[in-house]
Every structure is written in C-alpha cells, then in structure tokens.
C-alpha atoms as a PDB file:
ATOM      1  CA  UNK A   1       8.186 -12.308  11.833  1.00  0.00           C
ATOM      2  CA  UNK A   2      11.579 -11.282  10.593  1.00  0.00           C
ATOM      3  CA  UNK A   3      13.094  -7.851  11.721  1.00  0.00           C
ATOM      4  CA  UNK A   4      13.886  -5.553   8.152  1.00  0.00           C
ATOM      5  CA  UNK A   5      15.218  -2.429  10.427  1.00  0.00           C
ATOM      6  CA  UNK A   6      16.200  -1.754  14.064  1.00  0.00           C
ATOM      7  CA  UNK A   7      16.957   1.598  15.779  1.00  0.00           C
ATOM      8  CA  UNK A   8      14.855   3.996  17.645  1.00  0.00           C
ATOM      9  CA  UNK A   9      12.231   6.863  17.365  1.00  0.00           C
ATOM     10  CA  UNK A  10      13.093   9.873  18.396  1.00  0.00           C
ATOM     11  CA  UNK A  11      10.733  11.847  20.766  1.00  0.00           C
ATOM     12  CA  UNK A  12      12.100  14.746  21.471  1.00  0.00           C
ATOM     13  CA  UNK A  13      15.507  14.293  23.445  1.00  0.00           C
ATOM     14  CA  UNK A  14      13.802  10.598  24.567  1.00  0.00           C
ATOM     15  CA  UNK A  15      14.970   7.845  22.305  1.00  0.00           C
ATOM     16  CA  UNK A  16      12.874   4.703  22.098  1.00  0.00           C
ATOM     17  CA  UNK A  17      14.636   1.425  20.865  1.00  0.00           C
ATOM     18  CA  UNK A  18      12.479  -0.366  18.479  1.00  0.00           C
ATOM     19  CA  UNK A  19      12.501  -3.198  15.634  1.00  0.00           C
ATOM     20  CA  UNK A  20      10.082  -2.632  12.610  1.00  0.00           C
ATOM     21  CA  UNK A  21       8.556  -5.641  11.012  1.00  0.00           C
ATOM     22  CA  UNK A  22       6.674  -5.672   7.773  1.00  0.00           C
ATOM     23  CA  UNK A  23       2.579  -4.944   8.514  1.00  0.00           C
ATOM     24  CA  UNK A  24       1.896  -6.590   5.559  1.00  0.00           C
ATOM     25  CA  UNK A  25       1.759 -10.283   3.348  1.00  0.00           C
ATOM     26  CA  UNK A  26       1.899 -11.403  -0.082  1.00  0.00           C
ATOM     27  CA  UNK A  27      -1.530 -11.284  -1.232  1.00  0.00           C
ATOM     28  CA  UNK A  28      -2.414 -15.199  -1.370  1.00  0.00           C
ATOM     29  CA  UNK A  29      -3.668 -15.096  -5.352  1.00  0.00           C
ATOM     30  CA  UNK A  30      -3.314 -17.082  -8.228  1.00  0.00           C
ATOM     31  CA  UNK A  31       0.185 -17.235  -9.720  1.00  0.00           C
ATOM     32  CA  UNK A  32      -0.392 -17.057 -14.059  1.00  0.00           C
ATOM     33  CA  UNK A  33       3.056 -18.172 -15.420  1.00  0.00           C
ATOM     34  CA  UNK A  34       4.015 -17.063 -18.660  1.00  0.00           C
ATOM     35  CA  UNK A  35       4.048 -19.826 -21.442  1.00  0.00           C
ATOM     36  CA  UNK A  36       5.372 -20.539 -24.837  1.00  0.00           C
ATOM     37  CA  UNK A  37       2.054 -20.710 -27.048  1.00  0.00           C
ATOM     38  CA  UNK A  38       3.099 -23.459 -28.778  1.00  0.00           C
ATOM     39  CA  UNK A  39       4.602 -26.103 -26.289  1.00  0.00           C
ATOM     40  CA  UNK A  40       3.939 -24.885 -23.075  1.00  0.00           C
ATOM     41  CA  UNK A  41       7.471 -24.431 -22.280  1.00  0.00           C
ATOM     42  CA  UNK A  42       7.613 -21.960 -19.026  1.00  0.00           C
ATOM     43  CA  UNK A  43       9.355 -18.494 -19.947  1.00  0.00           C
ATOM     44  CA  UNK A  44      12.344 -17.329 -18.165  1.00  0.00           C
ATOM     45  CA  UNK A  45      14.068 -13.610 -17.129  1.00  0.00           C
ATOM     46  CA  UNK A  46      17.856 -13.533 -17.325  1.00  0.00           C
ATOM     47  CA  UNK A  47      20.248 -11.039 -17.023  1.00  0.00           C
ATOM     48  CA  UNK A  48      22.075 -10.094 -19.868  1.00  0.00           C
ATOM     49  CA  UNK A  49      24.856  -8.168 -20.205  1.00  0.00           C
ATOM     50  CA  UNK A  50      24.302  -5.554 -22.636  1.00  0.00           C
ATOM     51  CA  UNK A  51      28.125  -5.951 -24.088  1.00  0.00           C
ATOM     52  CA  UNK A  52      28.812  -9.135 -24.064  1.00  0.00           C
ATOM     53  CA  UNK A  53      25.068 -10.572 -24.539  1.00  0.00           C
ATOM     54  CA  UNK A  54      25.774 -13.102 -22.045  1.00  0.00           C
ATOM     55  CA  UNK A  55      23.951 -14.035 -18.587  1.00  0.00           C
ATOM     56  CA  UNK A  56      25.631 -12.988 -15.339  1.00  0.00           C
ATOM     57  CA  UNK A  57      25.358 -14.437 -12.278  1.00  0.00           C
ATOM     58  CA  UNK A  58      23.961 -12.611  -8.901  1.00  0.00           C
ATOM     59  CA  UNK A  59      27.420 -13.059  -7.368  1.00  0.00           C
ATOM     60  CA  UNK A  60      29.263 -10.928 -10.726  1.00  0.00           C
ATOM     61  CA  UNK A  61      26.405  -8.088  -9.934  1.00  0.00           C
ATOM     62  CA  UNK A  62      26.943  -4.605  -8.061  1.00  0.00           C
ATOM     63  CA  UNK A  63      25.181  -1.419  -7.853  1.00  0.00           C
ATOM     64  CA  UNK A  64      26.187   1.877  -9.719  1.00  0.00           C
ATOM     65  CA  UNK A  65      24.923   5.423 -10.622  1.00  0.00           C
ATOM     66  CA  UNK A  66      25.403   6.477 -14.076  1.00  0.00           C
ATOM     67  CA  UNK A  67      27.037  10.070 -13.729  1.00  0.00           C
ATOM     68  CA  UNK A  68      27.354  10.725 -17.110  1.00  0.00           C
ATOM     69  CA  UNK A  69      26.666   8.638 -19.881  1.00  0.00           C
ATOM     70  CA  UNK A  70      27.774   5.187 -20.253  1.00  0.00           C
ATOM     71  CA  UNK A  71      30.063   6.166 -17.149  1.00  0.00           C
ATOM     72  CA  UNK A  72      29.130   4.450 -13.740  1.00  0.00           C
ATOM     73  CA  UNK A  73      30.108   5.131 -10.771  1.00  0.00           C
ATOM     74  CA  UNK A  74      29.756   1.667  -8.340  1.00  0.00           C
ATOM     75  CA  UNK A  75      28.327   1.797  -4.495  1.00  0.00           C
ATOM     76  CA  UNK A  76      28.606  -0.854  -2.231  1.00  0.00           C
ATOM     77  CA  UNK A  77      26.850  -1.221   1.444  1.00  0.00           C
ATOM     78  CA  UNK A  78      29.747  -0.046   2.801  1.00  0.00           C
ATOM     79  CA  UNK A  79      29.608   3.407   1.110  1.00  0.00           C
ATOM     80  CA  UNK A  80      25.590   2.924   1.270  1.00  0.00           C
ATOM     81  CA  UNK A  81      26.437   3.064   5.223  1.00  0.00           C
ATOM     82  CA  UNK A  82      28.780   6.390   5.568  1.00  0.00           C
ATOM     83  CA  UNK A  83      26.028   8.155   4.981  1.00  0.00           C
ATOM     84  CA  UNK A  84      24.533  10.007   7.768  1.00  0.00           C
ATOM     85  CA  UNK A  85      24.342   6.621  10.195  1.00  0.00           C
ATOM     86  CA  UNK A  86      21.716   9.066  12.530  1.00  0.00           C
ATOM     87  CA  UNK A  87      18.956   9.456   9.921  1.00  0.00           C
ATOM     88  CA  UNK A  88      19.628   5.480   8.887  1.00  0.00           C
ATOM     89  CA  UNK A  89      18.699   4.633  12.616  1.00  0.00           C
ATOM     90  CA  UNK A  90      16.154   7.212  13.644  1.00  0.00           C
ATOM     91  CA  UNK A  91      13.015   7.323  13.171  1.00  0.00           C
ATOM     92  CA  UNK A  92      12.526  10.950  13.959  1.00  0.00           C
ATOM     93  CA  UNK A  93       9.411  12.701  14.769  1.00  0.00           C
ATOM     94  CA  UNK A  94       8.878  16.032  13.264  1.00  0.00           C
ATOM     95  CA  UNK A  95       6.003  17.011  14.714  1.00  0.00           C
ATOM     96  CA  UNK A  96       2.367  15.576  15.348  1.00  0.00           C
ATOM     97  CA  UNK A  97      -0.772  16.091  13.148  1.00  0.00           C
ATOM     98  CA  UNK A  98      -4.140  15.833  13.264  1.00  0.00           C
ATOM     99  CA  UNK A  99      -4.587  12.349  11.211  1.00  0.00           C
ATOM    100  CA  UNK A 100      -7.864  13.938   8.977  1.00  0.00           C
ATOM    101  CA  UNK A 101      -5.236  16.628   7.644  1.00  0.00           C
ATOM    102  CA  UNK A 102      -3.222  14.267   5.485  1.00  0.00           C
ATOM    103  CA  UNK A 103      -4.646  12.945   2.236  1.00  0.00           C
ATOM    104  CA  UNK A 104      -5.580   9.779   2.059  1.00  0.00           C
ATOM    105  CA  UNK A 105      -3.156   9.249  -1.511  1.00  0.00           C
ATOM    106  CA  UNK A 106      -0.403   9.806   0.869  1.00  0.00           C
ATOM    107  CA  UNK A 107      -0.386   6.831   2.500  1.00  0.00           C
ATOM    108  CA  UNK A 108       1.969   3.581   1.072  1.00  0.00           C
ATOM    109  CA  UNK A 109       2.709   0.445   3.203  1.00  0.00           C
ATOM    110  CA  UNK A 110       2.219   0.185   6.692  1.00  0.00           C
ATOM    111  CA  UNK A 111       4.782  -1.630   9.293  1.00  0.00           C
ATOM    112  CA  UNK A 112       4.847  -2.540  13.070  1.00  0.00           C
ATOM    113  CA  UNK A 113       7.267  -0.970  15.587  1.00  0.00           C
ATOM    114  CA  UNK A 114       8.099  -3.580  19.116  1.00  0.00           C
ATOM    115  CA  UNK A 115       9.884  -2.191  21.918  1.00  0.00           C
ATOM    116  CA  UNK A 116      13.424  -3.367  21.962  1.00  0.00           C
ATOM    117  CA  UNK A 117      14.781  -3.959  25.203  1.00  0.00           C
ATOM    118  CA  UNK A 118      14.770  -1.273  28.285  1.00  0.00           C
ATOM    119  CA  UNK A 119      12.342   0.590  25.595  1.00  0.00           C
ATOM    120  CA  UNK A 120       8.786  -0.746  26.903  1.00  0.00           C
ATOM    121  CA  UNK A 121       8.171   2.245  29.448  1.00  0.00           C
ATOM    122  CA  UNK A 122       8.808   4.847  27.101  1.00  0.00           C
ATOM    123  CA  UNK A 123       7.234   2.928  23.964  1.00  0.00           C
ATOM    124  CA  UNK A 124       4.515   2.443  26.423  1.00  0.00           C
ATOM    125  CA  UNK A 125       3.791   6.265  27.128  1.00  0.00           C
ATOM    126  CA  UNK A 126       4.171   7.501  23.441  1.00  0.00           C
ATOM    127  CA  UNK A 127       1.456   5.039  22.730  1.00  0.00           C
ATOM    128  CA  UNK A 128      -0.929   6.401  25.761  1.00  0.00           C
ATOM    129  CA  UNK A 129       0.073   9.838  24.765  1.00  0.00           C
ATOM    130  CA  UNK A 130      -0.639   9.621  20.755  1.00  0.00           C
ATOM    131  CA  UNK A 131      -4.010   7.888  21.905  1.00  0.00           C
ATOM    132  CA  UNK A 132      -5.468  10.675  23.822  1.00  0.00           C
ATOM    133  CA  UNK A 133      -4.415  13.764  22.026  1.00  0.00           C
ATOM    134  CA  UNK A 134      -6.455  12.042  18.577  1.00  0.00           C
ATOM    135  CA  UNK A 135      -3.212  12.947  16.775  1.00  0.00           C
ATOM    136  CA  UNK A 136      -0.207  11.210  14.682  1.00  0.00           C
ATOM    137  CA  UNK A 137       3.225  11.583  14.708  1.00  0.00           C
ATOM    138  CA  UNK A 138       4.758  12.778  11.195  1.00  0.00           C
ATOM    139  CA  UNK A 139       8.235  11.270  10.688  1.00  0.00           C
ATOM    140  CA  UNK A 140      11.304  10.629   8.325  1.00  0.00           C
ATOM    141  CA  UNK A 141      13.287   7.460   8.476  1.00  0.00           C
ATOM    142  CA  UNK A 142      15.719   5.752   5.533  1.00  0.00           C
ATOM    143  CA  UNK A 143      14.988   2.150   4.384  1.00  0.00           C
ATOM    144  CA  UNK A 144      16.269   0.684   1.706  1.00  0.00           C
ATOM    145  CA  UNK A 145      18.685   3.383   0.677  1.00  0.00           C
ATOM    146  CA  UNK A 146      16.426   6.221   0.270  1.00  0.00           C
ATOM    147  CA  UNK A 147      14.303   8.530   3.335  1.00  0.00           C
ATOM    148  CA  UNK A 148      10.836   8.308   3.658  1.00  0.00           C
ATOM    149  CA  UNK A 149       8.203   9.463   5.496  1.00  0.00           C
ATOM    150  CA  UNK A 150       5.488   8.202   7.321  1.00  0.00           C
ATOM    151  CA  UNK A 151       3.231   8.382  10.245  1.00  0.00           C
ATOM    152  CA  UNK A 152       3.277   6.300  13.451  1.00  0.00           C
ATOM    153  CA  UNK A 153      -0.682   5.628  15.109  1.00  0.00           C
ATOM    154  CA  UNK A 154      -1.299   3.273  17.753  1.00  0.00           C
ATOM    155  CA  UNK A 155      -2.958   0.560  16.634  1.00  0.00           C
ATOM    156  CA  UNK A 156      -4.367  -1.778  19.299  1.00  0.00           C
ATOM    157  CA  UNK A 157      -1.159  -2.021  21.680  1.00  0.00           C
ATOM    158  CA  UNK A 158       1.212  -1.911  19.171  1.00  0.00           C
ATOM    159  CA  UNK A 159       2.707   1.550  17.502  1.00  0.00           C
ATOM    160  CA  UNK A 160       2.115   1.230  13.682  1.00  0.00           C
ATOM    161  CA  UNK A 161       4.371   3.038  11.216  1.00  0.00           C
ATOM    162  CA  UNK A 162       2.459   3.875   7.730  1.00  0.00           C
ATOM    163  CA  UNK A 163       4.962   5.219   4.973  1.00  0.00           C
ATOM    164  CA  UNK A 164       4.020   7.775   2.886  1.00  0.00           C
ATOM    165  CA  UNK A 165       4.426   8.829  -0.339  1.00  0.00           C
ATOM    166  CA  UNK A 166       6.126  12.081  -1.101  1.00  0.00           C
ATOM    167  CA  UNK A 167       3.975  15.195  -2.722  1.00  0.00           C
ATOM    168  CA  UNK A 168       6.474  14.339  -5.777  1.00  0.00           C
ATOM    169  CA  UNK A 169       5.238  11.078  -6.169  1.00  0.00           C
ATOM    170  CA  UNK A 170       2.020  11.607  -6.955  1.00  0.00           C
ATOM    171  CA  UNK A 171       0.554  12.134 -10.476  1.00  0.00           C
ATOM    172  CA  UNK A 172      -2.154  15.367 -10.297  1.00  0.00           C
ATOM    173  CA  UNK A 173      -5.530  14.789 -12.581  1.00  0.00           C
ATOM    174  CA  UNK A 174      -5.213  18.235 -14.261  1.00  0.00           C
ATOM    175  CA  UNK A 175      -5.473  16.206 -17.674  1.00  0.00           C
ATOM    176  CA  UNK A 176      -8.941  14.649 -16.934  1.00  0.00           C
ATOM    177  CA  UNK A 177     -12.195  16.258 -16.929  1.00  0.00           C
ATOM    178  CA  UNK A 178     -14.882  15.938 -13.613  1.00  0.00           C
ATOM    179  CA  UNK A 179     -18.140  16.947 -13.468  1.00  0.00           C
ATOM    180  CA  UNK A 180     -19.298  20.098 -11.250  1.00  0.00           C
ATOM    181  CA  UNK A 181     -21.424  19.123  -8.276  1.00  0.00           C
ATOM    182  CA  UNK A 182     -23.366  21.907  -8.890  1.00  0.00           C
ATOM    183  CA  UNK A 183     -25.307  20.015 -11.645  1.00  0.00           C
ATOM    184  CA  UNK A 184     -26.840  17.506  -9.141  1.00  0.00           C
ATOM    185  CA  UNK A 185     -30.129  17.889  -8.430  1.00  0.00           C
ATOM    186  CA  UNK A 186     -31.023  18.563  -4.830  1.00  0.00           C
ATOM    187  CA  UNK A 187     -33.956  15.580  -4.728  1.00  0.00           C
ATOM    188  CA  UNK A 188     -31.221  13.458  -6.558  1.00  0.00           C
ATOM    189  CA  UNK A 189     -28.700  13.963  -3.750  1.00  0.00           C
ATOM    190  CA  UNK A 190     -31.758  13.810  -0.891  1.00  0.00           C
ATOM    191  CA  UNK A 191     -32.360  10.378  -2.757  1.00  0.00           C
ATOM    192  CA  UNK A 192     -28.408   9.492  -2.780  1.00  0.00           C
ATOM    193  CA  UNK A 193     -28.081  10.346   1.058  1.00  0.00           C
ATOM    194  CA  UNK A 194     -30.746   8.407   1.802  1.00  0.00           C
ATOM    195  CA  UNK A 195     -29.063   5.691   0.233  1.00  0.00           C
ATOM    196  CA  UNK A 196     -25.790   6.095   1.632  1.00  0.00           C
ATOM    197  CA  UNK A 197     -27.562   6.161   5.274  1.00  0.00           C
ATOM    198  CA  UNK A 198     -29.542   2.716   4.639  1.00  0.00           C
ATOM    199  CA  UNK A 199     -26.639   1.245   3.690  1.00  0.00           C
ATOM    200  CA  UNK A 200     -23.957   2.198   6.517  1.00  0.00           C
ATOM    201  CA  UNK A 201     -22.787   0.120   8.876  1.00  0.00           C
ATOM    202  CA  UNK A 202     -19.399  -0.631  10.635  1.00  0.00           C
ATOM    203  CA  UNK A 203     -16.578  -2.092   8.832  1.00  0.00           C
ATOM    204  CA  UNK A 204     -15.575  -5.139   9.864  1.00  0.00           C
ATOM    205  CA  UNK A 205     -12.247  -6.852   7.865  1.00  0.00           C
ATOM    206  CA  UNK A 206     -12.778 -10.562   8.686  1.00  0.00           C
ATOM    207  CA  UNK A 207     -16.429 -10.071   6.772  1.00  0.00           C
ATOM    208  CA  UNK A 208     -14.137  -9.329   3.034  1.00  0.00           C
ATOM    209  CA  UNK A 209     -12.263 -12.032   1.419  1.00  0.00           C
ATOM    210  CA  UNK A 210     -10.823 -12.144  -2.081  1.00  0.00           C
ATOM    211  CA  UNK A 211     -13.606 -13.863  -4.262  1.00  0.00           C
ATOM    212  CA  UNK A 212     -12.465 -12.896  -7.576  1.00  0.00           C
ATOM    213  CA  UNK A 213      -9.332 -15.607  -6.598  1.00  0.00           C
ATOM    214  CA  UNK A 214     -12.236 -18.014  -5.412  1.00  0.00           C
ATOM    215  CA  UNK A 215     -13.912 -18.422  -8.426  1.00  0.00           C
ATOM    216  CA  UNK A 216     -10.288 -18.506 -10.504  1.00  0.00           C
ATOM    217  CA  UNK A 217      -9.653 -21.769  -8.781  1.00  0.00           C
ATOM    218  CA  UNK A 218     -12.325 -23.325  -9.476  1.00  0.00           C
ATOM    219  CA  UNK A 219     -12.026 -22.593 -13.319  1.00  0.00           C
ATOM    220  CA  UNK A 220      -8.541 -24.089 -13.065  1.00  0.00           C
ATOM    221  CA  UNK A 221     -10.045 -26.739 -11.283  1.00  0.00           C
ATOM    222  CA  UNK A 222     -12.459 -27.447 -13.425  1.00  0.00           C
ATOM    223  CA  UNK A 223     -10.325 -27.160 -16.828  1.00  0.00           C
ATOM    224  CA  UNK A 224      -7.803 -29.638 -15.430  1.00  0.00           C
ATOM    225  CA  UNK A 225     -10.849 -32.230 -14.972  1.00  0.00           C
ATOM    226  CA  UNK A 226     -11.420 -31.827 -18.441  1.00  0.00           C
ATOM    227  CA  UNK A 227     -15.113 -30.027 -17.951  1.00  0.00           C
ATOM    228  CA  UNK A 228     -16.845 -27.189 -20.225  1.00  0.00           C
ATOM    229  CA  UNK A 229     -16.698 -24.031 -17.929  1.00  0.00           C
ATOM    230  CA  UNK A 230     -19.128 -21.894 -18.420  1.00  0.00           C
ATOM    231  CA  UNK A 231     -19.548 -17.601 -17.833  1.00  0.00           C
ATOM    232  CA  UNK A 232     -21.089 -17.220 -14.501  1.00  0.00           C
ATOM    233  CA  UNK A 233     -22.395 -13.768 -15.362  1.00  0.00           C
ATOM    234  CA  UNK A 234     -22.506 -13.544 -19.636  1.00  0.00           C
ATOM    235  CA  UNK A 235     -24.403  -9.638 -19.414  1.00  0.00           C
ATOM    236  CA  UNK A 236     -22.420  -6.301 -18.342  1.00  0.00           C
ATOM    237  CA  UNK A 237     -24.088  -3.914 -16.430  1.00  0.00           C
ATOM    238  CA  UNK A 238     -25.384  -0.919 -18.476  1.00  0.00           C
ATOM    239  CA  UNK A 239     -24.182   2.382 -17.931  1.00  0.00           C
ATOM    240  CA  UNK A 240     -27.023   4.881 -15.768  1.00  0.00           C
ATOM    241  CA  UNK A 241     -27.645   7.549 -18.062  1.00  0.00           C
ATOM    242  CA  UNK A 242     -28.658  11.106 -16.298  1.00  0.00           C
ATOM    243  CA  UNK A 243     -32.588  10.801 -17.384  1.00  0.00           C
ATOM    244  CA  UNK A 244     -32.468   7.404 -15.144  1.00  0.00           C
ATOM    245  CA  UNK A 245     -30.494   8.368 -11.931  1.00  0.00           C
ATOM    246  CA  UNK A 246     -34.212   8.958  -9.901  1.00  0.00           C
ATOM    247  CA  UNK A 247     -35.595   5.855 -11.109  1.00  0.00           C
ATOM    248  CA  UNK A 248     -32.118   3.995 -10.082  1.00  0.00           C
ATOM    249  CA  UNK A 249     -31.824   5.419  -7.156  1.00  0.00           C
ATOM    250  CA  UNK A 250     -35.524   4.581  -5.880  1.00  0.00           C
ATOM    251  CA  UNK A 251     -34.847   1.128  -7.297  1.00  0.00           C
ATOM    252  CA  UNK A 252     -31.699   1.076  -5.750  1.00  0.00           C
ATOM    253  CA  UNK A 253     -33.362   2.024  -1.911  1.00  0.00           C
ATOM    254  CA  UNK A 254     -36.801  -0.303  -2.869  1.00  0.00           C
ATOM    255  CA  UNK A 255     -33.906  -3.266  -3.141  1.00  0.00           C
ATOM    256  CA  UNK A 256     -32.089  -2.430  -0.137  1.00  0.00           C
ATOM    257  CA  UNK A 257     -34.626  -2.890   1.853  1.00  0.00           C
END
C-alpha cells in the first residue's frame, strides 16, 4: 500500500504518529470507451486553452482562484502549505460519539491508520479504549487541500478512519413526496415482519460479488466470437399495486420457505 498522509491523532495532550492508507480499490468493472460511431476511432479529452484554443501540456498547468471575474489569483503547494501546518498534520479528536447517533448519509470513504514508529503503545490503547466504551471518535483532518471530517472505529486490530460528509453537502428530499406509515395496515406489516425475520441472517462480504460485471463479460465475449446474444431475462417485473401487497407478501413468505 502507498502512504497518501502521515502525521498523528491527537488524543487529548497524547499524540499518536500514524500513516493513513487508502481503505479502498478501484472497483474491478468493465471499462466502456467512448467511440466514433462511424469508424471506431477512440475519443480523446484535451485541455484547451480557452484563449488561444490550443492544448496545454500538464507541465504549463497551475492552480488559481478566480477572485473576481476573469481575474485569477495562482496557488502553488508552497502557499497550499503556510496554511495552518497543525490542522494539515493532526488528526484531531473532538470528542467521542455513540456510532448509532450519526446518520448513515454521513459517511464517504473510509481509510486505514498504522502506527508509525514509537506510536504502537499508545495506538494500541486508543484502540482497546474505543472498543470497550461502544463509541467513535469524531474528528477533523485536511487532505487534499480542504478539512474534513470523519470518524475513527477499530476495525479488527487496525484503527479505521471513515470521512464524512459535511451537513452542507447533502441534498434534503423536501421536493419529493413519501407516503405516511400510518396508511399500512397492521396485518400487512405483521405479514412484512414476518418476512423480514425469515429472511435475516448475518452478513457475510465474501458471500457478494459483482454479477452484473459477470454477465457483461460474457456478452463481450460472446460478440467478439461472432455469436447471437440473447436477453437472459426479456420480462420486467410488474409494479405491486396496494390491492396485491397481502397476496405478495404470503407469496413472498410461501417462497421463502
């Protein structure tokens, strides 16, 4: 694994050395590439300059804010690193939470936190001590140029870091319309419980696997043999309409069994 950040988490007046590595991979799908209809010819991006409609190279390219319009201000890493060079190498615990508090839209991209060196003891005892209070630490830290913050949960052995998403990131669904629970039935919910307790069971990863991709290769597989490929499943399911939700769900428990 390659290291994206190194500095320390700050527990109180204890500071705990630590590298952060990426928790996550590039989901292994199928790449589409975009095409010219006609030929087949793969499409390209470039960067254009807007004034003199010409491509510039990565090594002609810096970063700017525009402060006022069409007037830019330019930022390099060196002024990127005068700011605040605590916050860009702590990962600072506010306080600690109870992990059911914190809605589950919050959560972003999750990374792993190693002990650098001389840090294992104390690494070692935030980990025992975040296991047996039940609770997570809430936290701000900067990567890539802008504060974020996150929660760290020992996971395993290891201390995992999950960023968040701000409360100003997320879009609120006062534009859509949900119906009231209130107009459930209380043998249809009986029914749906009863449902929902035949089919529970513990949730184990290693048992999901992207399918979907599956079956895409072998359709590309198939086309580049030169075979007729044909729609695995040609009918969409139909809709349950309210007058049906008993039937469906007896149906649905009759088949589950």
């Amino acid at each position: 694994m390659r290291t994206i950040w190194a500095g320390s988490i700050s527990f109180g007046l204890v500071n705990i050395p630590v590298n952060m590595y990426s928790g996550t991979q590039p989901h292994q799908g199928i790449d589409l590439d975009m095409l010219h209809k006609k030929d087949h010819s793969p499409i390209r991006f470039a960067r254009i300059c807007r004034k003199e409609g010409e491509e510039v190279p990565w090594d002609d390219i810096v970063k700017g804010y525009e402060y006022r319009d069409g007037d830019y201000v330019e930022l390099t890493q060196k002024d990127m690193e005068k700011v605040d060079v605590k916050k860009r190498q702590t990962v600072d615990i506010k306080h600690f939470v109870r992990e059911g508090e914190i809605d589950i839209r919050y959560y972003d991209k999750p990374y792993y936190l190693e002990p650098n060196k001389g840090g294992d003891k104390a690494y070692a005892l935030l980990h025992a001590a975040l296991d047996q209070s039940d609770k997570v630490a809430l936290v701000t830290f900067v990567l890539h140029e802008r504060e974020h913050l996150g929660v760290i949960k020992p996971v395993g052995k290891a201390l995992v870091l999950n960023q968040m998403r701000y409360p100003t990131d997320l879009r609120e669904a006062t534009e859509l319309k949900f119906p009231s629970d209130k107009d459930v039935t209380k043998d249809e919910l009986k029914m749906a419980l009863k449902l929902i307790d035949q089919q529970t069971g513990h949730f184990i990863p290693e048992d999901y696997r992207d399918t979907y991709t599956e079956e895409l290769e072998e359709l590309i597989k198939a086309k580049t043999k030169g075979k007729k490929v044909t729609a695995k499943s040609a009918k969409e399911p139909e809709h349950t309409h309210a007058k049906d939700l008993m039937a469906a769900l007896k149906a649905s428990l009759k088949e589950d069994k």
